[in-house]
C-alpha atoms as a PDB file:
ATOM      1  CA  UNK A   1     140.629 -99.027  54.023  1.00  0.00           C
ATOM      2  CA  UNK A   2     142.085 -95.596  52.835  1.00  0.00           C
ATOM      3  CA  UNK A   3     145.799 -95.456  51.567  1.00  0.00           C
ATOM      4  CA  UNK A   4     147.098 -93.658  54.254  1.00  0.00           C
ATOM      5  CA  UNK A   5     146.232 -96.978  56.985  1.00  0.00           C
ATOM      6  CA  UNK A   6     147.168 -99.199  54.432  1.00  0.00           C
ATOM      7  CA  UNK A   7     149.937-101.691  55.883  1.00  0.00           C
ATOM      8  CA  UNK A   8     153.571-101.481  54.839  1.00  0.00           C
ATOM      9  CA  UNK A   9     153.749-105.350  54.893  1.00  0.00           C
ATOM     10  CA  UNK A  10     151.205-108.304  55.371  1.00  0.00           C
ATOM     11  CA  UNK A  11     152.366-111.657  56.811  1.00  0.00           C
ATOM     12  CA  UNK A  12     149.523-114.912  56.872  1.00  0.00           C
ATOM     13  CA  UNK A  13     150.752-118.426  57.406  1.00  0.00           C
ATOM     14  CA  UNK A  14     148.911-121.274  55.846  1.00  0.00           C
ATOM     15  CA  UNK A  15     149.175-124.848  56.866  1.00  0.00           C
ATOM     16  CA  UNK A  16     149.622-127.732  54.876  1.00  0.00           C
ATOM     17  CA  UNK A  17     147.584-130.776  54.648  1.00  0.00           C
ATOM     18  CA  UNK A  18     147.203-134.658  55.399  1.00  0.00           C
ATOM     19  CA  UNK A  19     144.183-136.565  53.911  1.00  0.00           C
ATOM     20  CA  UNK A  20     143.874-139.187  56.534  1.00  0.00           C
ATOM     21  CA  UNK A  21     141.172-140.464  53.880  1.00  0.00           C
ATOM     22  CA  UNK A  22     141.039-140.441  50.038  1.00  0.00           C
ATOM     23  CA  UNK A  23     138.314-142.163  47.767  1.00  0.00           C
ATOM     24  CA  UNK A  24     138.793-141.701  43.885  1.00  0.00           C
ATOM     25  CA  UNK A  25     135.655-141.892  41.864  1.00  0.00           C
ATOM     26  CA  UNK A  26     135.644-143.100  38.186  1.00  0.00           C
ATOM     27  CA  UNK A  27     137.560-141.814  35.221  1.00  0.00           C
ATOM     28  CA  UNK A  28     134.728-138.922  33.786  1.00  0.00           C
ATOM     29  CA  UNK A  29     134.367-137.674  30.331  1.00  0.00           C
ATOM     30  CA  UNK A  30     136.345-134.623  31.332  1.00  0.00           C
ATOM     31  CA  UNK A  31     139.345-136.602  32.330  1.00  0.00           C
ATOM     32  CA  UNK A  32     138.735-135.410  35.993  1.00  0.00           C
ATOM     33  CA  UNK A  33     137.176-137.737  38.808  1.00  0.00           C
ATOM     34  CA  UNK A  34     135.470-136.783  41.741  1.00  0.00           C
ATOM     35  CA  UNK A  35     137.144-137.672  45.393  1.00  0.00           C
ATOM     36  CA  UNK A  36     135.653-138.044  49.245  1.00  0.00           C
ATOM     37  CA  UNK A  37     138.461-136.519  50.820  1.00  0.00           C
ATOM     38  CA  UNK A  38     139.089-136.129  54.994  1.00  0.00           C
ATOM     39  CA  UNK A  39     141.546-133.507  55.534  1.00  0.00           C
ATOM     40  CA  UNK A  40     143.413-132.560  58.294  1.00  0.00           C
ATOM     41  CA  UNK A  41     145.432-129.252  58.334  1.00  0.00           C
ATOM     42  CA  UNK A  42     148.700-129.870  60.515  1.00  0.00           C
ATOM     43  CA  UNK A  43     151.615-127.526  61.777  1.00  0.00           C
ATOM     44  CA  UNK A  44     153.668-127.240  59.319  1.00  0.00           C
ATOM     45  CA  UNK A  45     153.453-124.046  57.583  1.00  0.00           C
ATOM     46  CA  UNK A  46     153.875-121.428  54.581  1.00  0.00           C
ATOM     47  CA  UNK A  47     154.450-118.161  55.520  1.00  0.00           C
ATOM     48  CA  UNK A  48     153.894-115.456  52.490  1.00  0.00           C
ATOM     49  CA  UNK A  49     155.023-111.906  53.242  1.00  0.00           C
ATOM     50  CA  UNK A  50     152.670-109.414  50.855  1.00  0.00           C
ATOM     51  CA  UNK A  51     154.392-105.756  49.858  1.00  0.00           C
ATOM     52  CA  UNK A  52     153.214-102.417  48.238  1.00  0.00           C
ATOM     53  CA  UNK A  53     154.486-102.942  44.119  1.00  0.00           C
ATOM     54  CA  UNK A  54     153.699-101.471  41.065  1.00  0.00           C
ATOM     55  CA  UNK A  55     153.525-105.261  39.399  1.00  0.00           C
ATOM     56  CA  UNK A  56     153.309-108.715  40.617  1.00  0.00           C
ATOM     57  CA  UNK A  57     156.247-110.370  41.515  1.00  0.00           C
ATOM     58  CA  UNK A  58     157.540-113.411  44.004  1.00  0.00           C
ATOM     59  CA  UNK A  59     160.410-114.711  45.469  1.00  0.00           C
ATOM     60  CA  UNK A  60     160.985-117.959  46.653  1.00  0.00           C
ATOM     61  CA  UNK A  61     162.920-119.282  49.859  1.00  0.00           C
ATOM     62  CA  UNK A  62     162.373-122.177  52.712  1.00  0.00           C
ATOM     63  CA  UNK A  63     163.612-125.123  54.136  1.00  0.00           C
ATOM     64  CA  UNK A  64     162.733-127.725  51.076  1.00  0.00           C
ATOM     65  CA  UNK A  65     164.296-128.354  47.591  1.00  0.00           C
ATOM     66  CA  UNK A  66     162.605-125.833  45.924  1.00  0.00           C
ATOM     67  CA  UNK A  67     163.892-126.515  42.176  1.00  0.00           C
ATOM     68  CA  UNK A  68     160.656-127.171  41.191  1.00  0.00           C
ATOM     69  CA  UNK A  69     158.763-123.905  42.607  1.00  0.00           C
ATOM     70  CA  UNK A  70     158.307-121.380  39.271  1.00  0.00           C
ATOM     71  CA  UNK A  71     158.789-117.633  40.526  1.00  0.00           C
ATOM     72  CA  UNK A  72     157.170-116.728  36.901  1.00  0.00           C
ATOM     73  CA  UNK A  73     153.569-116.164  36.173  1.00  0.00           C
ATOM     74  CA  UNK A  74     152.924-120.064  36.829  1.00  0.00           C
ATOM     75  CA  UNK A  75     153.356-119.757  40.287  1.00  0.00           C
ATOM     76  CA  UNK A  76     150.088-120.250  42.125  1.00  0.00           C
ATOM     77  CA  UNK A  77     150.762-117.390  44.443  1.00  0.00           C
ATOM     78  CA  UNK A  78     150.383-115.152  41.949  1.00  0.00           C
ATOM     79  CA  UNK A  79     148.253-116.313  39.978  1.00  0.00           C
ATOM     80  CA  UNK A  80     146.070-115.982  43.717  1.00  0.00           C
ATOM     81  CA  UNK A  81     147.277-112.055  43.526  1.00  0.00           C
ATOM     82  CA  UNK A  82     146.343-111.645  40.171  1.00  0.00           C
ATOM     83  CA  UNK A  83     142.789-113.116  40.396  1.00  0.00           C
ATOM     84  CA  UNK A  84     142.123-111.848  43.444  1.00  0.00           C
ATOM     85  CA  UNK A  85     143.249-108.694  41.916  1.00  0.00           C
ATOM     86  CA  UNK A  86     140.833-108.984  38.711  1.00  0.00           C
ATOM     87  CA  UNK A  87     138.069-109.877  40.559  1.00  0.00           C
ATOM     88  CA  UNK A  88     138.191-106.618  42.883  1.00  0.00           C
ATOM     89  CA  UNK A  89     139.244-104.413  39.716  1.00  0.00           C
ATOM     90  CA  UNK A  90     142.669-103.794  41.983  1.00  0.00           C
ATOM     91  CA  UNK A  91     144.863-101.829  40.058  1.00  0.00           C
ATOM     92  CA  UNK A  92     147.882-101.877  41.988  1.00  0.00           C
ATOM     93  CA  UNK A  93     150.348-104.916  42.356  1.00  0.00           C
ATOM     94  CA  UNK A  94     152.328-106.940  44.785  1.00  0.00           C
ATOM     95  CA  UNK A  95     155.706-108.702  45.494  1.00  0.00           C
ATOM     96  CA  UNK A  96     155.263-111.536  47.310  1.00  0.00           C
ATOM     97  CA  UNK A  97     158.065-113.485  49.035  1.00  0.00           C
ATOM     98  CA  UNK A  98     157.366-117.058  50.040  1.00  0.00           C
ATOM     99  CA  UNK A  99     159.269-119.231  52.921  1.00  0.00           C
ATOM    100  CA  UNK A 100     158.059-122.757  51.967  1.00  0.00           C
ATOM    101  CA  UNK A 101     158.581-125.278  54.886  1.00  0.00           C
ATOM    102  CA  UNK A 102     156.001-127.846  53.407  1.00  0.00           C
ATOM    103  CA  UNK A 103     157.342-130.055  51.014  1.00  0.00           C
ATOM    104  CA  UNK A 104     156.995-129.596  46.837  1.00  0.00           C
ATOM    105  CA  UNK A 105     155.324-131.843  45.062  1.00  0.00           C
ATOM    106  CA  UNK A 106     154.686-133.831  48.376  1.00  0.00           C
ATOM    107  CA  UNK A 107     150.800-134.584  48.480  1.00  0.00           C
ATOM    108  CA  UNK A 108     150.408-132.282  51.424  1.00  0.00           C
ATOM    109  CA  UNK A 109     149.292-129.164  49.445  1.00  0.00           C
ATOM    110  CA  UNK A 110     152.303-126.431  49.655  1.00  0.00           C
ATOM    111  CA  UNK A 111     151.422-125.087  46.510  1.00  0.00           C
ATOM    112  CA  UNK A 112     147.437-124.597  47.731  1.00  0.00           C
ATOM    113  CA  UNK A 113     148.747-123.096  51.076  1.00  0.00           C
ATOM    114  CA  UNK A 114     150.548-120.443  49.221  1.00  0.00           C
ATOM    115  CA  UNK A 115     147.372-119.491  47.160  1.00  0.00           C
ATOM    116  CA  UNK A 116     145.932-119.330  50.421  1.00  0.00           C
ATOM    117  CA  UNK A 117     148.178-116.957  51.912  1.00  0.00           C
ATOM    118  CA  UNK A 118     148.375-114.899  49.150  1.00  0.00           C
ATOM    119  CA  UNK A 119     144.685-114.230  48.649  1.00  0.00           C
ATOM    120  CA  UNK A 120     144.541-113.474  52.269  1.00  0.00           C
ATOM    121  CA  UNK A 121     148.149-110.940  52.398  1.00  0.00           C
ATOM    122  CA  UNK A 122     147.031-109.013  49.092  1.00  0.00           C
ATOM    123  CA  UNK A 123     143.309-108.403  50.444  1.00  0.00           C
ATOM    124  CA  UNK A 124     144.231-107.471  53.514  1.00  0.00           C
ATOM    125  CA  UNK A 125     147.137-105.261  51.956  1.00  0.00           C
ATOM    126  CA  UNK A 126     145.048-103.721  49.263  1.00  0.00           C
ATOM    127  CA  UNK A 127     142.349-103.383  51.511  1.00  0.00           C
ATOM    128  CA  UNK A 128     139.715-105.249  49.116  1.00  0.00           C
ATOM    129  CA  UNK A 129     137.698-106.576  51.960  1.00  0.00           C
ATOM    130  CA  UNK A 130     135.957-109.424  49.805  1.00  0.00           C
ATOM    131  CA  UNK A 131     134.130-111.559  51.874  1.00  0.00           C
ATOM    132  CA  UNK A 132     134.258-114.820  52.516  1.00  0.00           C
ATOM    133  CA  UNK A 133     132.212-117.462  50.964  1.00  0.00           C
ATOM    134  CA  UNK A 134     133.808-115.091  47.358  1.00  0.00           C
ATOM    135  CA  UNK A 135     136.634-115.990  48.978  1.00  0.00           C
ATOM    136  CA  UNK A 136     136.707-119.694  49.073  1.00  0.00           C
ATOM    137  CA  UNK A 137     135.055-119.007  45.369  1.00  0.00           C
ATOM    138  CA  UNK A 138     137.714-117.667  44.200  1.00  0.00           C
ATOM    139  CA  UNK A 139     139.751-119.841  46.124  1.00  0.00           C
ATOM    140  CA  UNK A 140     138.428-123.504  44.160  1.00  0.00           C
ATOM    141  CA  UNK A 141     139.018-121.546  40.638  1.00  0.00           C
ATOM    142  CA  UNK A 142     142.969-121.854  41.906  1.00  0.00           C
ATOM    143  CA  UNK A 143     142.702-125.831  42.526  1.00  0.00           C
ATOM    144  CA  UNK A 144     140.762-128.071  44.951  1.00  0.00           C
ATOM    145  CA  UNK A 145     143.062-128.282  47.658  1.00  0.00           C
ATOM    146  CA  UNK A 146     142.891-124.319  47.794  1.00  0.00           C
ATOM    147  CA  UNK A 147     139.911-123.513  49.846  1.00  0.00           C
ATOM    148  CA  UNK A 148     140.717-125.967  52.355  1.00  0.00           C
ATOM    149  CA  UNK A 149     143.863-124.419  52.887  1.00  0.00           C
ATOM    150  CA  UNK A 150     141.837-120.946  53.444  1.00  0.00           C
ATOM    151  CA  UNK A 151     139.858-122.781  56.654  1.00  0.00           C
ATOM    152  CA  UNK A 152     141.885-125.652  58.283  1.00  0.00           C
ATOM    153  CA  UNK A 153     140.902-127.609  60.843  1.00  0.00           C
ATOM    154  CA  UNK A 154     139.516-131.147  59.773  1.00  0.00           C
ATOM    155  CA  UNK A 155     137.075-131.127  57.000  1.00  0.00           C
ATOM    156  CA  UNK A 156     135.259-133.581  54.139  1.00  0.00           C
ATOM    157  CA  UNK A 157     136.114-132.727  50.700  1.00  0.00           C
ATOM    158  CA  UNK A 158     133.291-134.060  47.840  1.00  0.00           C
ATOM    159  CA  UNK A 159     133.069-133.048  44.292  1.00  0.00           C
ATOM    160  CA  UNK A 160     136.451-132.163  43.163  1.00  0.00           C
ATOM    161  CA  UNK A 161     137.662-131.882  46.848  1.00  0.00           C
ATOM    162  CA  UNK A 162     136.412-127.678  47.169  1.00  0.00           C
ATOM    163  CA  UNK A 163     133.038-128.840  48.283  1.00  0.00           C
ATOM    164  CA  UNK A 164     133.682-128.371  51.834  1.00  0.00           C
ATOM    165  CA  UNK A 165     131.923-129.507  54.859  1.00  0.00           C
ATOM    166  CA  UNK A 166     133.184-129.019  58.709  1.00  0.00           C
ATOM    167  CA  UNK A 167     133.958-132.214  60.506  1.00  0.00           C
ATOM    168  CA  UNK A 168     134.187-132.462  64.122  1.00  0.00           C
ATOM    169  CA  UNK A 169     137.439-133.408  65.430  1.00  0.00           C
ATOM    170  CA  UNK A 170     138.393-133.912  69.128  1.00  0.00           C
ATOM    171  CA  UNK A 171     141.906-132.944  70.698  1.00  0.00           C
ATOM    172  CA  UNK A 172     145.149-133.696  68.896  1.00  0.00           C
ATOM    173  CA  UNK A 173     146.811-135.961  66.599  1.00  0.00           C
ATOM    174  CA  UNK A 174     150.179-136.760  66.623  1.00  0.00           C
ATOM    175  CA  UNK A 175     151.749-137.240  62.934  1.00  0.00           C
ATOM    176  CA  UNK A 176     155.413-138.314  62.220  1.00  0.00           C
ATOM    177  CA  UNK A 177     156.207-137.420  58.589  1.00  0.00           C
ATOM    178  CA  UNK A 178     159.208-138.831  56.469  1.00  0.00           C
ATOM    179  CA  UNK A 179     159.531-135.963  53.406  1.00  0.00           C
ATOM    180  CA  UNK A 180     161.079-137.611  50.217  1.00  0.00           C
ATOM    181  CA  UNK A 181     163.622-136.142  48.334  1.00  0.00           C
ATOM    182  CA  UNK A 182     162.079-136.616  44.939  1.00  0.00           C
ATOM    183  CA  UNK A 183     158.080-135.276  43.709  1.00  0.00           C
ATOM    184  CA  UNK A 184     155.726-137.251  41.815  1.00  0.00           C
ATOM    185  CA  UNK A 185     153.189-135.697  40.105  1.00  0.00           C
ATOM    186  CA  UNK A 186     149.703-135.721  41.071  1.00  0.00           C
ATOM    187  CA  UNK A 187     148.641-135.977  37.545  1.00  0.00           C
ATOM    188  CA  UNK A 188     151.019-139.019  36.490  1.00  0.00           C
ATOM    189  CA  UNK A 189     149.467-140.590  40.353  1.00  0.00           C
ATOM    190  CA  UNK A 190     146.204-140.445  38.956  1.00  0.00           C
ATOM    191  CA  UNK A 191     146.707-141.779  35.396  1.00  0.00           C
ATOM    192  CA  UNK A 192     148.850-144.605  37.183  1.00  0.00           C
ATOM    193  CA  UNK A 193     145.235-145.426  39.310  1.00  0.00           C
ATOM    194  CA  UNK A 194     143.286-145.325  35.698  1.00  0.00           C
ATOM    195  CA  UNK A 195     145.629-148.102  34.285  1.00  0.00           C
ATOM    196  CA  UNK A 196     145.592-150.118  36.785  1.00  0.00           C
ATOM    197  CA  UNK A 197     141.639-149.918  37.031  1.00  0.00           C
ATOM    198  CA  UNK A 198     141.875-150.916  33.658  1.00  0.00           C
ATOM    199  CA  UNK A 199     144.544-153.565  33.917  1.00  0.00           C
ATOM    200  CA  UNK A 200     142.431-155.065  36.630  1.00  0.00           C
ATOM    201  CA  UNK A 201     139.137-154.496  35.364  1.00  0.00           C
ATOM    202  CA  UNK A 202     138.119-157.967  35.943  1.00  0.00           C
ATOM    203  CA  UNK A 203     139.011-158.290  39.364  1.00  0.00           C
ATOM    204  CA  UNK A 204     137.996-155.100  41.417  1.00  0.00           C
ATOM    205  CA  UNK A 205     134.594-153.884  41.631  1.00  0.00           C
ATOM    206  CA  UNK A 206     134.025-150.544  39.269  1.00  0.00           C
ATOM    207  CA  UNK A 207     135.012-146.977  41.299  1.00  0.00           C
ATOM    208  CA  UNK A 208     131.821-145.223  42.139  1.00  0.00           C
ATOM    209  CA  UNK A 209     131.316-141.700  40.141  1.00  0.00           C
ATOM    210  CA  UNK A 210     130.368-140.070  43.479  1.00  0.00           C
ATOM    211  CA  UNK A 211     132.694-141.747  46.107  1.00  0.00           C
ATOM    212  CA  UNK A 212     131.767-141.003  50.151  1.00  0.00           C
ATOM    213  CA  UNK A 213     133.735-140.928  53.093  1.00  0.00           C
ATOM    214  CA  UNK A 214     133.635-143.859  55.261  1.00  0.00           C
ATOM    215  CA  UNK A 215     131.272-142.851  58.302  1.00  0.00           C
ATOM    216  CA  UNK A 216     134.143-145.115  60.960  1.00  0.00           C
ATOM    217  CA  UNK A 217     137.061-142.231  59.793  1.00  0.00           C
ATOM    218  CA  UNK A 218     134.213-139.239  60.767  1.00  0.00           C
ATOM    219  CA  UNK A 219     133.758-141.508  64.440  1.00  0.00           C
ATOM    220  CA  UNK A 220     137.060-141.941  64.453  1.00  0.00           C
ATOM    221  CA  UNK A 221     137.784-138.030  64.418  1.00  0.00           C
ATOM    222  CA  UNK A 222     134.779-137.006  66.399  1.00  0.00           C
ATOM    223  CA  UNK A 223     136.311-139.125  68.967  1.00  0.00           C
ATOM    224  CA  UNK A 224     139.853-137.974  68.842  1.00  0.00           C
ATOM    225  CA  UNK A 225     141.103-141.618  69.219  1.00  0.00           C
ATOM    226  CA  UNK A 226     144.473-142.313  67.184  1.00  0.00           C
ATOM    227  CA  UNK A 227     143.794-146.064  67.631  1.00  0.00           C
ATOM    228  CA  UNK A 228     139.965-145.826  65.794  1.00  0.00           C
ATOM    229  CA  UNK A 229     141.640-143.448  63.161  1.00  0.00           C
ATOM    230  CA  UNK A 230     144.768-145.824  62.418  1.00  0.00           C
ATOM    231  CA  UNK A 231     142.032-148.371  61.929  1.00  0.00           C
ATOM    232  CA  UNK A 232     140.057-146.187  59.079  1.00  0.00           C
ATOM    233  CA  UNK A 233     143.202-144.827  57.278  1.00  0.00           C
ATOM    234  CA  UNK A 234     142.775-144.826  53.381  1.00  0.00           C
ATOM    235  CA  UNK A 235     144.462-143.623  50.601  1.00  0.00           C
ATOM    236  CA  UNK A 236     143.229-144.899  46.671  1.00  0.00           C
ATOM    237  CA  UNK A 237     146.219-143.102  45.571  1.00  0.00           C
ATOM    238  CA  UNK A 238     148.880-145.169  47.604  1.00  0.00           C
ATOM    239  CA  UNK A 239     149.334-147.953  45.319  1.00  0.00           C
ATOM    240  CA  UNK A 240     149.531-146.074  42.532  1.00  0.00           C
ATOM    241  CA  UNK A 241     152.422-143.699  44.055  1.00  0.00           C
ATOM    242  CA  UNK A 242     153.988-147.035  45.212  1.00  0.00           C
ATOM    243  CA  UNK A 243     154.315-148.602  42.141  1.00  0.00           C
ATOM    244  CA  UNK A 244     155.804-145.527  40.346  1.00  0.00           C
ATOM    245  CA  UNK A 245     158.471-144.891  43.508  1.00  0.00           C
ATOM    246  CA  UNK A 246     158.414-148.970  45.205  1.00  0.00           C
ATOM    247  CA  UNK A 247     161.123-147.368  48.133  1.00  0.00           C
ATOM    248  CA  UNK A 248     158.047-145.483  49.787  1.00  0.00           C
ATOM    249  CA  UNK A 249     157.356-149.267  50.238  1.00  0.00           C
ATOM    250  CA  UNK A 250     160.272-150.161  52.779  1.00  0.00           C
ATOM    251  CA  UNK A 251     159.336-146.330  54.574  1.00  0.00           C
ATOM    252  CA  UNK A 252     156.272-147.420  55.621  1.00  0.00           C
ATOM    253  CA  UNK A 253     156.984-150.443  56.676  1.00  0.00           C
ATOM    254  CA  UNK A 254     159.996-149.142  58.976  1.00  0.00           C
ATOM    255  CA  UNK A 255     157.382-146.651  60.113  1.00  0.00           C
ATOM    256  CA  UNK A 256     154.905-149.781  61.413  1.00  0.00           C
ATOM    257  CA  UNK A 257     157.965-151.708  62.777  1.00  0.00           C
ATOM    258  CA  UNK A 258     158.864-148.659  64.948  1.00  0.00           C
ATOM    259  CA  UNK A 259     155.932-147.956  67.018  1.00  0.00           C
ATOM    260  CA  UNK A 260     153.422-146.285  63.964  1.00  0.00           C
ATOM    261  CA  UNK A 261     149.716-146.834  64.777  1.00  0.00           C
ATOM    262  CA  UNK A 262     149.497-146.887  61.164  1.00  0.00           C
ATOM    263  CA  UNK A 263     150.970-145.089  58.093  1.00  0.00           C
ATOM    264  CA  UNK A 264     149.940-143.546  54.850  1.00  0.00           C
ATOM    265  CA  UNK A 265     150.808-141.886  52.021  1.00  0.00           C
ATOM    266  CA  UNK A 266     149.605-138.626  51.880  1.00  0.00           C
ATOM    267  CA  UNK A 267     147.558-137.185  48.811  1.00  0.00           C
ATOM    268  CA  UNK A 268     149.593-138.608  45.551  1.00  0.00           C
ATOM    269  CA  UNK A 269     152.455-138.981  47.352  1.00  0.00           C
ATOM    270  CA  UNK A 270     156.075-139.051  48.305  1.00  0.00           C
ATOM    271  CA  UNK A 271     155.065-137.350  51.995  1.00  0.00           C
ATOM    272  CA  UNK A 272     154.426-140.663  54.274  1.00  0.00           C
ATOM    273  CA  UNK A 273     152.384-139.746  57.272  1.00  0.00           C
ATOM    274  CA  UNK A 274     152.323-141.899  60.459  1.00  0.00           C
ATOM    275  CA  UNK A 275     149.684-141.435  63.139  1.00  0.00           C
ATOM    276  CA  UNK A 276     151.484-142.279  66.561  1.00  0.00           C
ATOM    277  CA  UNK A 277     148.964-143.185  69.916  1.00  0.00           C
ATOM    278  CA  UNK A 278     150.793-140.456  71.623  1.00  0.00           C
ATOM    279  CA  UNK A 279     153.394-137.563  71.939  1.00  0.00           C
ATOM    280  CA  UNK A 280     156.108-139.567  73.404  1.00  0.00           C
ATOM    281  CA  UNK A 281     155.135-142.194  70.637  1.00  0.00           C
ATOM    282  CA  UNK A 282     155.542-139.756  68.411  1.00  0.00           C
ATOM    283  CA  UNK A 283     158.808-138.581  69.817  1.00  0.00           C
ATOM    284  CA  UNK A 284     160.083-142.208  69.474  1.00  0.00           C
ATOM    285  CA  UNK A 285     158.740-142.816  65.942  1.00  0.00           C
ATOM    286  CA  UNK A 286     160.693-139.305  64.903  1.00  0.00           C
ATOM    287  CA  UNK A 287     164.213-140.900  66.913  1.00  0.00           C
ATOM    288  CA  UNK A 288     163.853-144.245  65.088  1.00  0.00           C
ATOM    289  CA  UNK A 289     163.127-143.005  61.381  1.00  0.00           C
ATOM    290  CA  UNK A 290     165.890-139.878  61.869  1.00  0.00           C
ATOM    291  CA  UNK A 291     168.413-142.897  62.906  1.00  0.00           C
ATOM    292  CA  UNK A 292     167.709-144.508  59.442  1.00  0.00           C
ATOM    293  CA  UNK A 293     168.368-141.183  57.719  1.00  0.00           C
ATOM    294  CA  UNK A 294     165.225-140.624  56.819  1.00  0.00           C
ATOM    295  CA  UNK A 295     164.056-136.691  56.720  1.00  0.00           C
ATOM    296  CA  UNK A 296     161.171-136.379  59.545  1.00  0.00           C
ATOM    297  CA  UNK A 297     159.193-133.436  60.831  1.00  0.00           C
ATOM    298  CA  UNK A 298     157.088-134.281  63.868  1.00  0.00           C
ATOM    299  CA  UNK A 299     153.571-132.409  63.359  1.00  0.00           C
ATOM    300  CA  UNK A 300     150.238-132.148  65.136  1.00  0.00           C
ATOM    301  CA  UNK A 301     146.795-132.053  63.768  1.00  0.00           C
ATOM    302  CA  UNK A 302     144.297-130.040  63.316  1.00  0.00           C
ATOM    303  CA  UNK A 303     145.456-126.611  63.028  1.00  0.00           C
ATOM    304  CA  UNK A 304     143.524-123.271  61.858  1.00  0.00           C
ATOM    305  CA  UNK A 305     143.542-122.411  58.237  1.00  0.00           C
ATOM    306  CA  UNK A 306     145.391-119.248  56.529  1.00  0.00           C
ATOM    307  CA  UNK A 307     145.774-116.376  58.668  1.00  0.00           C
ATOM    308  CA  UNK A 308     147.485-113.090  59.239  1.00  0.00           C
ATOM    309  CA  UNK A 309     150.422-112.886  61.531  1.00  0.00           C
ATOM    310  CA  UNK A 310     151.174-109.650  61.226  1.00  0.00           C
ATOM    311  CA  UNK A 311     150.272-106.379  59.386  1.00  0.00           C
END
């Protein structure tokens, strides 16, 4: 792309993310563990805007608390830019400006969506044209939630949860989400799981290093039946994220009283996900938990990955 057709302004919305399935392997010597992830991008979005600059800057706006979002150099959209922008010897900058709708520090992957976005806006902006599978590269060196964000749909996540494979999904899910007020930190989720392992060591059979997805959730999906998938539901991470916040406890079981197929925590938590059998279940869930003051987006699922809007 010369100059003179570059765009004035790049737009890409990314999705966020429900795991409707999360195994943890064992504690490694690296302090990491390897997952068997299914995720399911759903509608609700991050929209990054991508302008001409000298330097790399961002600005941050939306519809959730966003206290916790840095606008500095720790921000994972431009830390996106900026790698992006190393790889393809880009000499140039950006200012990026960010209207989060997913919620932060929420287990549904905000922060990957605007990495997402942002490698997408500043290649398309600068013109870069790196292709794809450098991409999704490029992509996993930002965090494993990252390159999922890039493709969408419904996928299985292995290794570190950026080894992606496809996964066929039939027609729509409907999802009723309650978003917390409060974060908890995926890290401090994790080391929660590791102590009680180790508290319980005795009692539960040993995590597997290389965890897999149970085949009933991929049937379940391939079949596009909310009743199969409520049945296969898992999350290793829920009990951990319950005991640190216990009134995630009392949402899900308000959820299940009100018509939920079944409910979940998604990722390390606070975001509670309930699968409803249908739209006007769905509908009914959102009435019941709104009249208990509860914060609820109604979402569907899957959706497509990062793309450009406009440019």
């Amino acid at each position: 792309m010369t100059s003179a057709a570059a765009p004035n302004m790049v737009h890409v919305r990314a999705p966020g993310k429900i795991n409707v399935f999360l195994k943890v392997g064992a504690l490694q010597d690296d302090g990491y563990h390897d997952v068997a992830i299914a995720y399911q991008a759903v509608s609700l979005y991050e929209d990054v805007r991508a302008f001409p600059a000298d330097d790399f800057s961002v600005s941050i706006t939306g519809t959730v608390e966003l206290s916790r979002v840095p606008t500095d150099g720790t921000n994972i959209a431009l830390k996106a830019a900026r790698l992006l922008a190393a790889k393809t010897r880009y000499t140039g900058g950006v200012r990026l400006e960010i209207d989060k709708h997913v919620p932060v520090t929420g287990g549904m992957g905000g922060g990957s969506a605007d990495a997402a976005a942002a490698l997408i806006a500043c290649d398309a902006l600068w013109g870069t044209e790196l292709p794809r599978d450098a991409m999704l590269a490029l992509a996993a060196e930002l965090g494993a939630d990252v390159p999922f964000a890039l493709t969408g749909g419904t996928a299985i996540g292995t290794g570190r949860g950026d080894q992606l494979s496809p996964a066929l999904a039939k027609g729509q899910f409907q999802w009723v989400l309650v978003l917390a007020d409060f974060g908890l930190s995926t890290p401090g989720v994790y080391n929660e799981l590791d102590q009680h392992r180790e508290r319980h060591a005795q009692d539960i059979f040993p995590a597997q290093t290389q965890p897999t997805v149970d085949t009933n959730v991929l049937q379940a999906l391939r079949a596009g039946d909310p009743h199969m998938l409520a049945e296969t539901l898992h999350n290793d991470l829920q009990a951990p994220a319950l005991h640190l916040q216990p009134t995630l406890t009392s949402v899900l079981e308000l959820g299940e009283e009100n018509g939920a197929l079944a409910g979940i925590v998604s990722g390390s938590g606070p975001t509670v996900a309930f699968l409803a059998a249908d739209l006007d279940g769905a509908l009914e869930l959102q009435i019941a938990l709104s009249a208990a003051r509860l914060r609820v987006v109604r979402v569907t699922g899957p959706v497509h990955g990062a793309r450009i809007v406009s440019a």
